[in-house]
Protein backbone atom coordinates (compact mmCIF):
# COMPACT_ATOMS: atom_id res chain seq x y z
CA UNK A 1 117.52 110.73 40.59
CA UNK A 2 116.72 108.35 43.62
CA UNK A 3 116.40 109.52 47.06
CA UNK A 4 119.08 107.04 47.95
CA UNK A 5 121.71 104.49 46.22
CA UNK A 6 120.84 100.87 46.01
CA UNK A 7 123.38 100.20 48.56
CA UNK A 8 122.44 102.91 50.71
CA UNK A 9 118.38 102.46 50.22
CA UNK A 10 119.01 98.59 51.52
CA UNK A 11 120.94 99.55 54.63
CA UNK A 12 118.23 102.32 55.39
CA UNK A 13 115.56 99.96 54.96
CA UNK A 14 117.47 97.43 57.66
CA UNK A 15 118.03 100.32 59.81
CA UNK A 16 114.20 101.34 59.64
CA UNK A 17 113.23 98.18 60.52
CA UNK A 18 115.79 98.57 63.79
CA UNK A 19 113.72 101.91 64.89
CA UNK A 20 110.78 99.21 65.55
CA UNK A 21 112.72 96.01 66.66
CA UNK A 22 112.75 94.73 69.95
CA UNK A 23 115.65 95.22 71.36
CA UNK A 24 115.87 91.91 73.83
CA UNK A 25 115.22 89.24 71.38
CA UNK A 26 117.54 87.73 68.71
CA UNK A 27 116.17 89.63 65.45
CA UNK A 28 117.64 92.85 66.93
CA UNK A 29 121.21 91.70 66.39
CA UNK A 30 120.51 89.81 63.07
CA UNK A 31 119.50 93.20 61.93
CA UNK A 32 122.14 94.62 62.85
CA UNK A 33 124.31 91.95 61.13
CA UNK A 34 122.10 92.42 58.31
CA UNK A 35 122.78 96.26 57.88
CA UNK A 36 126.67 96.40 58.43
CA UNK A 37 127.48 93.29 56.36
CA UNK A 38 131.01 92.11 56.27
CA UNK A 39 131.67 94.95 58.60
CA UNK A 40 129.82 93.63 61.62
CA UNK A 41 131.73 92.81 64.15
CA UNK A 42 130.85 89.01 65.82
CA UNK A 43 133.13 89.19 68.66
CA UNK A 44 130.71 89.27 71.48
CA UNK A 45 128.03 90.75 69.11
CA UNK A 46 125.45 90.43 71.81
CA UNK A 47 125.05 93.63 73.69
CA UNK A 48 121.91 93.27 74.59
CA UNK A 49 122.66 90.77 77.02
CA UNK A 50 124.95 94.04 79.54
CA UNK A 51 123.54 96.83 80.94
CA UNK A 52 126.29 98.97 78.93
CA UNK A 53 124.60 99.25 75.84
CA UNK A 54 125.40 101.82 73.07
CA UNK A 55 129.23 101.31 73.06
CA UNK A 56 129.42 98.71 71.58
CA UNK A 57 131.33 98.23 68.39
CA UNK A 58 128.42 97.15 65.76
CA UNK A 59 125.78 99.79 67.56
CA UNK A 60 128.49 102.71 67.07
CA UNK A 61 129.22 101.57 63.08
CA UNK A 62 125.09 101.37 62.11
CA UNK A 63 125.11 104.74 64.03
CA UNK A 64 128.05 106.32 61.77
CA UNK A 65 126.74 104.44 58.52
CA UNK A 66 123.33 105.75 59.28
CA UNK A 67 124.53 109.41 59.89
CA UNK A 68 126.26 109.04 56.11
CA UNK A 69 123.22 107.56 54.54
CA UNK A 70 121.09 110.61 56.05
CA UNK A 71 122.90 113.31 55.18
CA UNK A 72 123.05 112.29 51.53
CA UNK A 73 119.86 111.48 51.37
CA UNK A 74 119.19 115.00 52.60
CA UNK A 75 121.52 116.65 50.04
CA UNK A 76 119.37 115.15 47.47
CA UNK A 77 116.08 116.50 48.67
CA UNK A 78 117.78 119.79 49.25
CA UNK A 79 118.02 119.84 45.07
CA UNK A 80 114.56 119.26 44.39
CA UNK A 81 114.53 115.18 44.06
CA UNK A 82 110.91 113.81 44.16
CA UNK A 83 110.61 111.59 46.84
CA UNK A 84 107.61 108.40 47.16
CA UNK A 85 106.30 107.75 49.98
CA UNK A 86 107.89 104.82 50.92
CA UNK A 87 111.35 106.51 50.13
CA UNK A 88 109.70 109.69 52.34
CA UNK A 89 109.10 106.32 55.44
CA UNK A 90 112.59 105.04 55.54
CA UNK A 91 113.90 108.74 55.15
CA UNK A 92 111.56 109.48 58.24
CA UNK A 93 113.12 106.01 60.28
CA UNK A 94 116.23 106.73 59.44
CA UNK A 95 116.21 110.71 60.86
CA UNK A 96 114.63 108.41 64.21
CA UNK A 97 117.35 106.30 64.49
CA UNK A 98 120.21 108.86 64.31
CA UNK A 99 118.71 111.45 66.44
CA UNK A 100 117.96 109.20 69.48
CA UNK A 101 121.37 108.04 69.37
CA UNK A 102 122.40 111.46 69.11
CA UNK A 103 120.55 112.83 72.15
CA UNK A 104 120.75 109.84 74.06
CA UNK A 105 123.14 111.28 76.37
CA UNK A 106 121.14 114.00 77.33
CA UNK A 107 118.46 111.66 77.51
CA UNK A 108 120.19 109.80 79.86
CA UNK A 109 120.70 112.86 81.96
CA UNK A 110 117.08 113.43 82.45
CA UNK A 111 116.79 109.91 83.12
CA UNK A 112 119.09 109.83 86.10
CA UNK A 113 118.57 113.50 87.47
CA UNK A 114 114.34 112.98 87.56
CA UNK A 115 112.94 114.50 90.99
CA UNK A 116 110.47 113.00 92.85
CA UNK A 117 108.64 116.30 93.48
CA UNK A 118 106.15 117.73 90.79
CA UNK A 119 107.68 120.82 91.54
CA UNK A 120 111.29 120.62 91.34
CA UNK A 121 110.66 119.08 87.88
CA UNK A 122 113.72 120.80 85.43
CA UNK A 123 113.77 122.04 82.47
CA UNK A 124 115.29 119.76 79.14
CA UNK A 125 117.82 121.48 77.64
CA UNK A 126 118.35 119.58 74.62
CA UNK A 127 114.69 119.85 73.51
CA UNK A 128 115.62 122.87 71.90
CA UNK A 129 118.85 121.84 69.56
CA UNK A 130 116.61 118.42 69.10
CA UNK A 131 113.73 120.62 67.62
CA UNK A 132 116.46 122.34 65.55
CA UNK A 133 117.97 118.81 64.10
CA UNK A 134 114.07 117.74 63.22
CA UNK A 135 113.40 121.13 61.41
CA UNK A 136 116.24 120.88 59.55
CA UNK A 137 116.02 117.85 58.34
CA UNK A 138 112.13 117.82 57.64
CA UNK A 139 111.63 120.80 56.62
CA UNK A 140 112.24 120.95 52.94
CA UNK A 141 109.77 121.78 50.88
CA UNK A 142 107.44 118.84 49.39
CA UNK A 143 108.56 116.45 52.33
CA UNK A 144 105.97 115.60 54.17
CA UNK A 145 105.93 112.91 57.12
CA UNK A 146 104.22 112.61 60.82
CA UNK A 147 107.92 113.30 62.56
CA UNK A 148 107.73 116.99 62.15
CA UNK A 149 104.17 117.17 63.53
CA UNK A 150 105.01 114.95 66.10
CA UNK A 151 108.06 116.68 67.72
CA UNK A 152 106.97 116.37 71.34
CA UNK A 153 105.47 113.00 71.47
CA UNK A 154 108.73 111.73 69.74
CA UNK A 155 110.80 112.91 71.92
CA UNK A 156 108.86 111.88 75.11
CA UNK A 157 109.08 108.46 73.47
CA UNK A 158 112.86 108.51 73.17
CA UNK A 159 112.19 109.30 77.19
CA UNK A 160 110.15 106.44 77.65
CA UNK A 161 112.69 103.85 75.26
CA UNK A 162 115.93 105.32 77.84
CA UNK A 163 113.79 104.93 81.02
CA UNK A 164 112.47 101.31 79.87
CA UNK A 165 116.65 100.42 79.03
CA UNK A 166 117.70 101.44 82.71
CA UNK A 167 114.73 99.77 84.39
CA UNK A 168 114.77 96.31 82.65
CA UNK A 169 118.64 96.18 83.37
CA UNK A 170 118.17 97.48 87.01
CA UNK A 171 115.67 95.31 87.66
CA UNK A 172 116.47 91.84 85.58
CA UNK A 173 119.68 91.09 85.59
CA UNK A 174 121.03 88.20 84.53
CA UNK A 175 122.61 86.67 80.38
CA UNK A 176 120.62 83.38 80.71
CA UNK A 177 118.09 82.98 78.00
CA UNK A 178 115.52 82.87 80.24
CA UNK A 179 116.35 86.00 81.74
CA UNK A 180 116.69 87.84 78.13
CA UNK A 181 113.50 86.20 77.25
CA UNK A 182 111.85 87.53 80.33
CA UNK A 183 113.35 91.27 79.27
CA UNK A 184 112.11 91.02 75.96
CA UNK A 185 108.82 89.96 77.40
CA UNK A 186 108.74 92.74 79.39
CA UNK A 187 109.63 95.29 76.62
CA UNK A 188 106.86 93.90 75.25
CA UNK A 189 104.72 94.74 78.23
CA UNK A 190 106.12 98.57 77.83
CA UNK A 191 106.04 98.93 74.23
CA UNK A 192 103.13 95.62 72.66
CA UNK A 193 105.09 93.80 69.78
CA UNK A 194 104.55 96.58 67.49
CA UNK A 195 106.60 99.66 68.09
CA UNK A 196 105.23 102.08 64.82
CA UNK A 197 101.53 100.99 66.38
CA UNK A 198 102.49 102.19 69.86
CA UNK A 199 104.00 105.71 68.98
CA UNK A 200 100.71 105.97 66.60
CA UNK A 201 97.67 104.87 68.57
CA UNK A 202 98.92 103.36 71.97
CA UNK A 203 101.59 104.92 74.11
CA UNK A 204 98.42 106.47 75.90
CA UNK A 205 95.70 103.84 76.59
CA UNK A 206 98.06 100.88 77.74
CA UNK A 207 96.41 101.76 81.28
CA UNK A 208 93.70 99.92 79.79
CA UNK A 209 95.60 96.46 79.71
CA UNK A 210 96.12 94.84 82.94
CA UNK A 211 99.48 92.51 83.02
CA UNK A 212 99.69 89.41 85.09
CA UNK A 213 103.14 88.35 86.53
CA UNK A 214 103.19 84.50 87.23
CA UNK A 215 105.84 82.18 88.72
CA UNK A 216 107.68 81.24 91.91
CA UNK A 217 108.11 82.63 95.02
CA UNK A 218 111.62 84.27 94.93
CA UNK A 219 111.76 84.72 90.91
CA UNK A 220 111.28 88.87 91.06
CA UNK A 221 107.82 89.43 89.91
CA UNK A 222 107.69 93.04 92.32
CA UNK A 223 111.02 93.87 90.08
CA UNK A 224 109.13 93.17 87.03
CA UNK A 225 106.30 95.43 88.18
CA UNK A 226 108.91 97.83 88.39
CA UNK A 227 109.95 97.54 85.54
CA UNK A 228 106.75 97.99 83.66
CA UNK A 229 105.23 100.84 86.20
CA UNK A 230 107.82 102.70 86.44
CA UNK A 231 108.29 103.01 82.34
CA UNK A 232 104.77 104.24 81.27
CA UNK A 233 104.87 107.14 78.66
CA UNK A 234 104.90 110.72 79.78
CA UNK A 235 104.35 113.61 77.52
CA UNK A 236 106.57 116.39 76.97
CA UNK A 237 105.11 120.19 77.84
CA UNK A 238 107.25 121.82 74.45
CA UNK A 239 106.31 125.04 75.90
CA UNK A 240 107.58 124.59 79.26
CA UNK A 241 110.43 122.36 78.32
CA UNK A 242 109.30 119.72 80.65
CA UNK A 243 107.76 116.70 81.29
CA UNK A 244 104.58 116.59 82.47
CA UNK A 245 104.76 114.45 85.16
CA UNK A 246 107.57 112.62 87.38
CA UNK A 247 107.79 108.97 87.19
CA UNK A 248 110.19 108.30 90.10
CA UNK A 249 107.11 108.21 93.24
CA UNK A 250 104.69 106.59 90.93
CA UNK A 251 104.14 103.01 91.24
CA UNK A 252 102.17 101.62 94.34
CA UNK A 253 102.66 97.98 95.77
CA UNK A 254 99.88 96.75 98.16
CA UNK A 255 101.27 92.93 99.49
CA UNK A 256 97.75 91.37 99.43
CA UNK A 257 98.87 88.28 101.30
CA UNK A 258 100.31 90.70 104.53
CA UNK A 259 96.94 92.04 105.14
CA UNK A 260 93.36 91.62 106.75
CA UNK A 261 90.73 92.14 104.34
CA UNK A 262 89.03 95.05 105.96
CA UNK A 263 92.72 96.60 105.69
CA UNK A 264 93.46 95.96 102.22
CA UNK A 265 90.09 97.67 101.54
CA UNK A 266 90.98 100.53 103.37
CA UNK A 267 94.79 100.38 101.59
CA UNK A 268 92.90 100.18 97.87
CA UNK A 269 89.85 101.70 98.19
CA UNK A 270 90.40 103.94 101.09
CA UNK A 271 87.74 105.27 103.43
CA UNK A 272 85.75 107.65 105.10
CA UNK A 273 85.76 108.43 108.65
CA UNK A 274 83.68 106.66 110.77
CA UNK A 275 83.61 103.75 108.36
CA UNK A 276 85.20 100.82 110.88
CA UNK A 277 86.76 100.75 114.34
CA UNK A 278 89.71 102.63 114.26
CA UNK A 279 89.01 104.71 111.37
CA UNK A 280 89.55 108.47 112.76
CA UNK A 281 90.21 110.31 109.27
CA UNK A 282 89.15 110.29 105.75
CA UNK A 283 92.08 108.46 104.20
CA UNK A 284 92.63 108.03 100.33
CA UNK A 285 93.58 104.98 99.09
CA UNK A 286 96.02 103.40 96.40
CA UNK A 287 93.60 104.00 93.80
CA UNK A 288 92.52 106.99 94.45
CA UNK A 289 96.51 107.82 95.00
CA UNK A 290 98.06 106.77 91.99
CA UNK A 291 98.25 109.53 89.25
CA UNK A 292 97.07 108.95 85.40
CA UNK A 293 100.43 107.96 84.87
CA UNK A 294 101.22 105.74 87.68
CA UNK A 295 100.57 101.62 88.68
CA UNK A 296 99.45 99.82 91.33
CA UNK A 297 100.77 96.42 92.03
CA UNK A 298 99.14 94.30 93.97
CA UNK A 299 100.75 91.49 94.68
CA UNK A 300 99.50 87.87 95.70
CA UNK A 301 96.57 88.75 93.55
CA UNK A 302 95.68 84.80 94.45
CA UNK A 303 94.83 85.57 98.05
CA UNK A 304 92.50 87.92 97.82
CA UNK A 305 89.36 87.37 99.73
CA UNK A 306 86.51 86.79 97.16
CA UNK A 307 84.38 90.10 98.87
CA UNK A 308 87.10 91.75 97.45
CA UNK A 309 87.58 90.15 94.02
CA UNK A 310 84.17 91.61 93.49
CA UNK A 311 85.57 95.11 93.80
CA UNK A 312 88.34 95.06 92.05
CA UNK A 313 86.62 93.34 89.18
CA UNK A 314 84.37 96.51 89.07
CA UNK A 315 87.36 98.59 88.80
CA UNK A 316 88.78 97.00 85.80
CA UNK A 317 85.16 97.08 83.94
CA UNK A 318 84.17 100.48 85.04
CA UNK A 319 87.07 102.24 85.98
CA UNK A 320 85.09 103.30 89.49
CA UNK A 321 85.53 102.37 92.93
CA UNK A 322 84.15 103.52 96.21
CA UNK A 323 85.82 104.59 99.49
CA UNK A 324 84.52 102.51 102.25
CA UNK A 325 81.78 103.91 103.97
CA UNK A 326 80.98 106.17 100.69
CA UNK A 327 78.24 105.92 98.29
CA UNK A 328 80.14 108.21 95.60
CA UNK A 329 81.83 106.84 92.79
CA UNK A 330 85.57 108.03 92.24
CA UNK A 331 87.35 107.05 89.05
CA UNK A 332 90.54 104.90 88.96
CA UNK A 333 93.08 106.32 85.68
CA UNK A 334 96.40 104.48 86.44
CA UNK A 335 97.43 100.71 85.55
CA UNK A 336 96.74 97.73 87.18
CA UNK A 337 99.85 95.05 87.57
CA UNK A 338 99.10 91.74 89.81
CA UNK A 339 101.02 89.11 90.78
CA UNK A 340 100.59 85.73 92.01
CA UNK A 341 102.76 82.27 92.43
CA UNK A 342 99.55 79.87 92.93
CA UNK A 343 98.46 78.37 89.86
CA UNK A 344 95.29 80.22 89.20
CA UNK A 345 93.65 77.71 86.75
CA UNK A 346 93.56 75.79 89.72
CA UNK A 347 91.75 78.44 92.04
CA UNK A 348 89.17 78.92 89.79
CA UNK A 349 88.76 75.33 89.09
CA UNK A 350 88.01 75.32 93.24
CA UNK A 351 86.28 78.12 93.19
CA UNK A 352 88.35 80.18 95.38
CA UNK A 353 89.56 82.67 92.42
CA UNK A 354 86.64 84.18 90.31
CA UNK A 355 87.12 83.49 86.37
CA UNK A 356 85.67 86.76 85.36
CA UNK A 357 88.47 88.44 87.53
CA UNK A 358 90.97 86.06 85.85
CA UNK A 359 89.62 86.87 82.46
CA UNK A 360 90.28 90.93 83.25
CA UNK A 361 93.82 90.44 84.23
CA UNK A 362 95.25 88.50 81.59
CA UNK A 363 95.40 90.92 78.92
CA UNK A 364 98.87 90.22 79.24
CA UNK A 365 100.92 87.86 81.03
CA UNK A 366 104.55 87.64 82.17
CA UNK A 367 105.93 84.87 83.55
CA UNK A 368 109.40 84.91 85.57
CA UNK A 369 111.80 81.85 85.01
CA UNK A 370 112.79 79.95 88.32
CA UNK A 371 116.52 80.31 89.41
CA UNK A 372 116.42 76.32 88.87
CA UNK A 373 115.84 77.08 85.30
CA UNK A 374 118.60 79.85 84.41
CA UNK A 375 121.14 78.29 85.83
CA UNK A 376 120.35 75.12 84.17
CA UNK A 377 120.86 77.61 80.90
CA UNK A 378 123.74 79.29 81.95
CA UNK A 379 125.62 78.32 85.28
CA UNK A 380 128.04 81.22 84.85
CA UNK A 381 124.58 83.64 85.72
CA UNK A 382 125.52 82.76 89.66
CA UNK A 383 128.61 84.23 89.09
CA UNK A 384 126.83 87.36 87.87
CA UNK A 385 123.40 87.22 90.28
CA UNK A 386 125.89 86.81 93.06
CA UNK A 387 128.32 89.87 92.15
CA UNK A 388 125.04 92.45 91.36
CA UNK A 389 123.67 90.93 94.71
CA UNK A 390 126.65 91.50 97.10
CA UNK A 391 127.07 95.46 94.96
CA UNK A 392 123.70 95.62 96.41
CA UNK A 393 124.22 94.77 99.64
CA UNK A 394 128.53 95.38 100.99
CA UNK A 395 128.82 98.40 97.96
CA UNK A 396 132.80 98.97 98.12
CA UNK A 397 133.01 95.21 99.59
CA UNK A 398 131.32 93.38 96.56
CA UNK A 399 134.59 91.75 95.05
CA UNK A 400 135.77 90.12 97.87
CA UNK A 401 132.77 89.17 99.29
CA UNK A 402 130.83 87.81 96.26
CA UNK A 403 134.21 85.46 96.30
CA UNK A 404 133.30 83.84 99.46
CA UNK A 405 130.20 83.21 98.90
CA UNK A 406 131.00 81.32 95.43
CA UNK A 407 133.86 79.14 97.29
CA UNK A 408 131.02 78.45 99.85
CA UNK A 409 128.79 77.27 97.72
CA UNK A 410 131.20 75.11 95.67
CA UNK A 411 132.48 73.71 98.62
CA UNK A 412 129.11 73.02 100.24
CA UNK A 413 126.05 72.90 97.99
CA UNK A 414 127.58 71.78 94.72
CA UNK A 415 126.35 73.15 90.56
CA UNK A 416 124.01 70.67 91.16
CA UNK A 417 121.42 72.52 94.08
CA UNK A 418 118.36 73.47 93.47
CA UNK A 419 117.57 76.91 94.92
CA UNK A 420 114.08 76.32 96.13
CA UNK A 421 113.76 79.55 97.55
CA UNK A 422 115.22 81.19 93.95
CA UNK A 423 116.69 84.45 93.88
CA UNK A 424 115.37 85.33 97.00
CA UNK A 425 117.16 82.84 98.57
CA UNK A 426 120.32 83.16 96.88
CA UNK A 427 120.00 87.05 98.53
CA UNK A 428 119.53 85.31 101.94
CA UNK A 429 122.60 82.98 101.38
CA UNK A 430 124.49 86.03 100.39
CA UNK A 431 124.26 87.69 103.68
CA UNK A 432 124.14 84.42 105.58
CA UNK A 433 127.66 83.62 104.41
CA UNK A 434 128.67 87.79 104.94
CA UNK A 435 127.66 87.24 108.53
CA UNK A 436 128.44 83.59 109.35
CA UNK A 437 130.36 82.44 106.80
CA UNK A 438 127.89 79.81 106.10
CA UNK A 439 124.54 79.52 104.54
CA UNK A 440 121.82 76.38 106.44
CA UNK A 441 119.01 75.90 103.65
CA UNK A 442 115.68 75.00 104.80
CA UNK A 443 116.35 71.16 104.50
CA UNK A 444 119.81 71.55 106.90
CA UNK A 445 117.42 74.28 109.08
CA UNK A 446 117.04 74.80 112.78
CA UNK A 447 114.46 71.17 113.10
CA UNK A 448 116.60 67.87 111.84
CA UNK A 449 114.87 66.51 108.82
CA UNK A 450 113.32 63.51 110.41
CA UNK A 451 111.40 66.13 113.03
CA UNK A 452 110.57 68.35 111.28
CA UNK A 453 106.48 69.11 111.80
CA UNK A 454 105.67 68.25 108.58
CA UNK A 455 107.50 64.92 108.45
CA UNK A 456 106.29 64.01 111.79
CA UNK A 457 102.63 64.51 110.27
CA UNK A 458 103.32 62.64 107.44
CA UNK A 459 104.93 59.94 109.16
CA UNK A 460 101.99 59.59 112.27
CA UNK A 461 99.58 59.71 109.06
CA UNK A 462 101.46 56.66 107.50
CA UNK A 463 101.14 54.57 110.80
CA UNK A 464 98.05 54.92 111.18
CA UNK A 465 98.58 56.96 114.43
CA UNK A 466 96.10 60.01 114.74
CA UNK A 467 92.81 60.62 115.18
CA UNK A 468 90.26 62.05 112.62
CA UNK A 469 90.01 64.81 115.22
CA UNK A 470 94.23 65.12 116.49
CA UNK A 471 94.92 64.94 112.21
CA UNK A 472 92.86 68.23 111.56
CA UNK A 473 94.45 69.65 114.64
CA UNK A 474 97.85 69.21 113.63
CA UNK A 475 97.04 70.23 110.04
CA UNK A 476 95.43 73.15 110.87
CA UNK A 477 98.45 74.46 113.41
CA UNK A 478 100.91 73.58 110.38
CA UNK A 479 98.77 75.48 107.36
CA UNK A 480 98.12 78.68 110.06
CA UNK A 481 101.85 78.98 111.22
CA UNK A 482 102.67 78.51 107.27
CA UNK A 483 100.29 81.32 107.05
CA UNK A 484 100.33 83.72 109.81
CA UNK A 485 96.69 84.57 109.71
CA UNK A 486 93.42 82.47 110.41
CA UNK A 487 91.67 84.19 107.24
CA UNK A 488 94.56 82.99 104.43
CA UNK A 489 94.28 79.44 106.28
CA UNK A 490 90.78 79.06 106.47
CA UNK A 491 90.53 79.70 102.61
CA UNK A 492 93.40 77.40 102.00
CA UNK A 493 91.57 74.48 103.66
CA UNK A 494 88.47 75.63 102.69
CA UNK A 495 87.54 75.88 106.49
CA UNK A 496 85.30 78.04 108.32
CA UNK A 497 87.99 80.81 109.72
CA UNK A 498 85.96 79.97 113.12
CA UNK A 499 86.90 76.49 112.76
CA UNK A 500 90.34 76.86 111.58
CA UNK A 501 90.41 78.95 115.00
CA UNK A 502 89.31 76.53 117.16
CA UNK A 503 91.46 73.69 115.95
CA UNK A 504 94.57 75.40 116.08
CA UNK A 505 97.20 73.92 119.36
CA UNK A 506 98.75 76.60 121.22
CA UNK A 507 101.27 73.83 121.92
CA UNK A 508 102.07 72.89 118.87
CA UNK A 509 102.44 76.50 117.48
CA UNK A 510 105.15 77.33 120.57
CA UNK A 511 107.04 74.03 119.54
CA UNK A 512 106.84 75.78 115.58
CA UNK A 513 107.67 79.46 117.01
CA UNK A 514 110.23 77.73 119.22
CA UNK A 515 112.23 75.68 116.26
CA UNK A 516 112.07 78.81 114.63
């Protein structure tokens, strides 16, 4: 006697291949369709694309069909029926499936009731009854598979698989392909491609592979950072009942582009007292900081000064840093995410971004769709950006609110804008319109569009009416009030910072912080 019926053995092979499927992309629900057959439901099959997943209609039949295919299957061992190993596999995935749907609520509860503190950390309940279920169903005699060895580290993966759910859908919203294809691209970042490889080999070294976010300004790459970070693996303590660590106060984000150089050293690297002017006490930074288990982000990875570069690049060879002032070595155990919207091919092309730092950070790369491009997808995700944007921001008052601001921008933008500015700006417009009742994008802003300083550059430069000497002066005023630091705008004119200093009009800059 088989393990399983043809019928059955062909839905619990579809269903197997569902434990490993990513959940974002396409495949999942062809699976799905796959398994239930002329019982799948196609009205709105998608689920993926809501943050309410796991009610749907199609997820809650596979769950009941699976169920029924598991407990005969488990009759049958029960009487002595040999099983292969690749019967023993698909018995294993299918036990997988049904008990992470069956816990997931109380998954969900540790999800959502997660302290910050290491020591208010709570006991799981439901580890108990779930070591029960795994017993019972593995341990007949002559089965053998990994799952029963494996209790803990399975069921801090089911952790990991709710916590990545929540994050991507609290952090990426949006039913545009381009925003599914960025979710699925970031379960990819959580989990690689290969799901039965991560639970086996990887769920603890993917500290070792940097990720790169790339795109626009305004597009949500800190969100995506999120995202990841904030989903890393965690083990499960089965003697304590508790996980190991706390997620919630573990990722770090350092805004590279807001800060001097000596300071981001002293934000990263940290350092000793004594070290610079100002420097009172010892003080620990990011790296030192962050747990095993946590990230650092550092975002506008492009405008770091190249001293700096140099350091981090260390770090992601070696693992070890130094505290300014400090000839020690201290060791660095967390991930690395960075972010930039400057085209970096480019930077390294001019020199200003090292290639061997590039070549350490691209392990794997996300990049985040402008708002341009989803709505060109999908023009009903306004609607929905708009409505989670206004929750955000007026709670009770989202309705009503996130109606204004649609009429306003129908009346007075048009489908056809652009967003520039992206999400980001569509934020901005959302309170604009709250406050105002109207939103002024940059080209309708505070300087008319033939004066503003850029224009006026442009058009002196097209008459012929500068100076070698006035042109670098007004350049240099526009790029350092673009800025806001003489460092960032020396390097982006490839200037001496001295020089960039020099040329700068005090004029000109309170005519700029005037407009403004």
């Amino acid at each position: 006697m088989a393990l399983f019926s043809p019928a059955d053995r062909r839905a619990a092979s579809v269903i197997s291949n569902l434990v490993a499927a990513n959940p974002f992309l396409p495949e999942r629900i062809e699976r799905e369709r796959e398994a239930l057959g002329d019982e799948f439901d196609e009205r709105d099959p998608d689920w993926n694309l809501q943050p309410a997943v796991d009610e749907h209609p199609n997820v809650i039949r596979i769950c009941a069909r699976a169920e029924r295919i598991l407990e005969g299957a488990y009759r049958r061992l029960t009487r002595g029926v040999a099983t292969a190993a690749a019967e023993g596999k698909i018995y294993e995935d299918l036990l997988l499936f049904v008990l992470y749907y069956r816990y997931r609520t109380g998954l969900d509860e540790a999800v959502s009731t997660t302290p910050l503190k290491k020591s208010a950390r709570r006991r799981i309940k439901i580890y108990t009854s779930f070591a029960a279920d795994v017993e019972h169903y593995l341990g007949v005699p002559g089965l053998v598979v990994p799952a029963r060895e494996e209790l803990a580290h399975i069921f801090a993966c089911y952790f990991q698989i709710r916590r990545a759910f929540y994050n991507i859908f609290d952090f990426i919203r949006g039913v545009s392909r381009p925003a599914i294809r960025l979710r699925a691209m970031v379960w990819q970042s959580i989990f690689t491609h290969d799901m039965r490889r991560y639970r086996r080999a990887l769920y603890d070294r993917m500290a070792d592979y940097t990720t790169l976010i790339t795109g626009p300004s305004g597009t949500g790459k800190e969100l995506v950072a999120r995202a990841v970070g904030l989903s890393r693996y965690i083990p499960f303590d089965p003697e304590a009942r508790m996980f190991t660590e706390d997620y919630a106060g573990s990722f770090f984000a350092i805004n590279l582009a807001a800060l001097s150089p000596t300071l981001i050293e002293s934000e990263l690297f940290g350092h000793r007292r004594g070290s610079f002017t100002g420097a009172t006490d010892d003080h620990p930074g990011w790296l030192e900081v962050c747990p095993p288990l946590g990230t650092v982000f550092l975002d506008e990875i492009g405008e770091l000064d190249p001293s700096i570069q140099v350091k981090l690049l260390r770090v992601l060879e070696t693992r070890a840093f130094s505290r300014l002032g400090e000839t020690g070595t201290r060791e660095f155990r967390g991930k690395i995410i960075a972010a930039t919207n400057r085209d970096l091919a480019h930077e390294m092309r001019s020199a200003a971004f090292r290639e061997d730092l590039y070549y350490r950070l691209c392990s794997d790369i996300i990049t985040t769709p402008s708002l341009r491009e989803r709505l060109a997808d999908e023009p009903a995700e306004l609607s929905n950006l708009i409505a989670f944007l206004t929750l955000k921001i007026v709670g009770g008052e989202a309705q009503a609110v996130a109606g204004e601001v649609e009429e306003w921008i129908a009346k007075h933008l048009g489908e056809d804008y652009g967003w520039p500015g992206n999400v980001r700006e569509l934020e901005q417009c959302v309170r604009n319109v709250l406050i105002r009742r109207e939103y002024r994008p940059p080209s309708e802003g505070t300087f008319p569009r033939s004066t503003l300083p850029s224009d006026a550059l442009a058009e002196a430069v097209r008459e012929g009416a500068l100076s070698a000497d006035e042109l670098l002066e007004r350049y240099c005023t526009l790029v350092y009030a673009r800025t806001g630091s003489f460092e960032k705008a020396a390097r982006h004119l490839k200037l001496d910072r001295r020089t960039v200093k020099a040329k700068v009009s005090e004029k000109m800059l309170g005519e700029l912080n005037a407009g403004t």
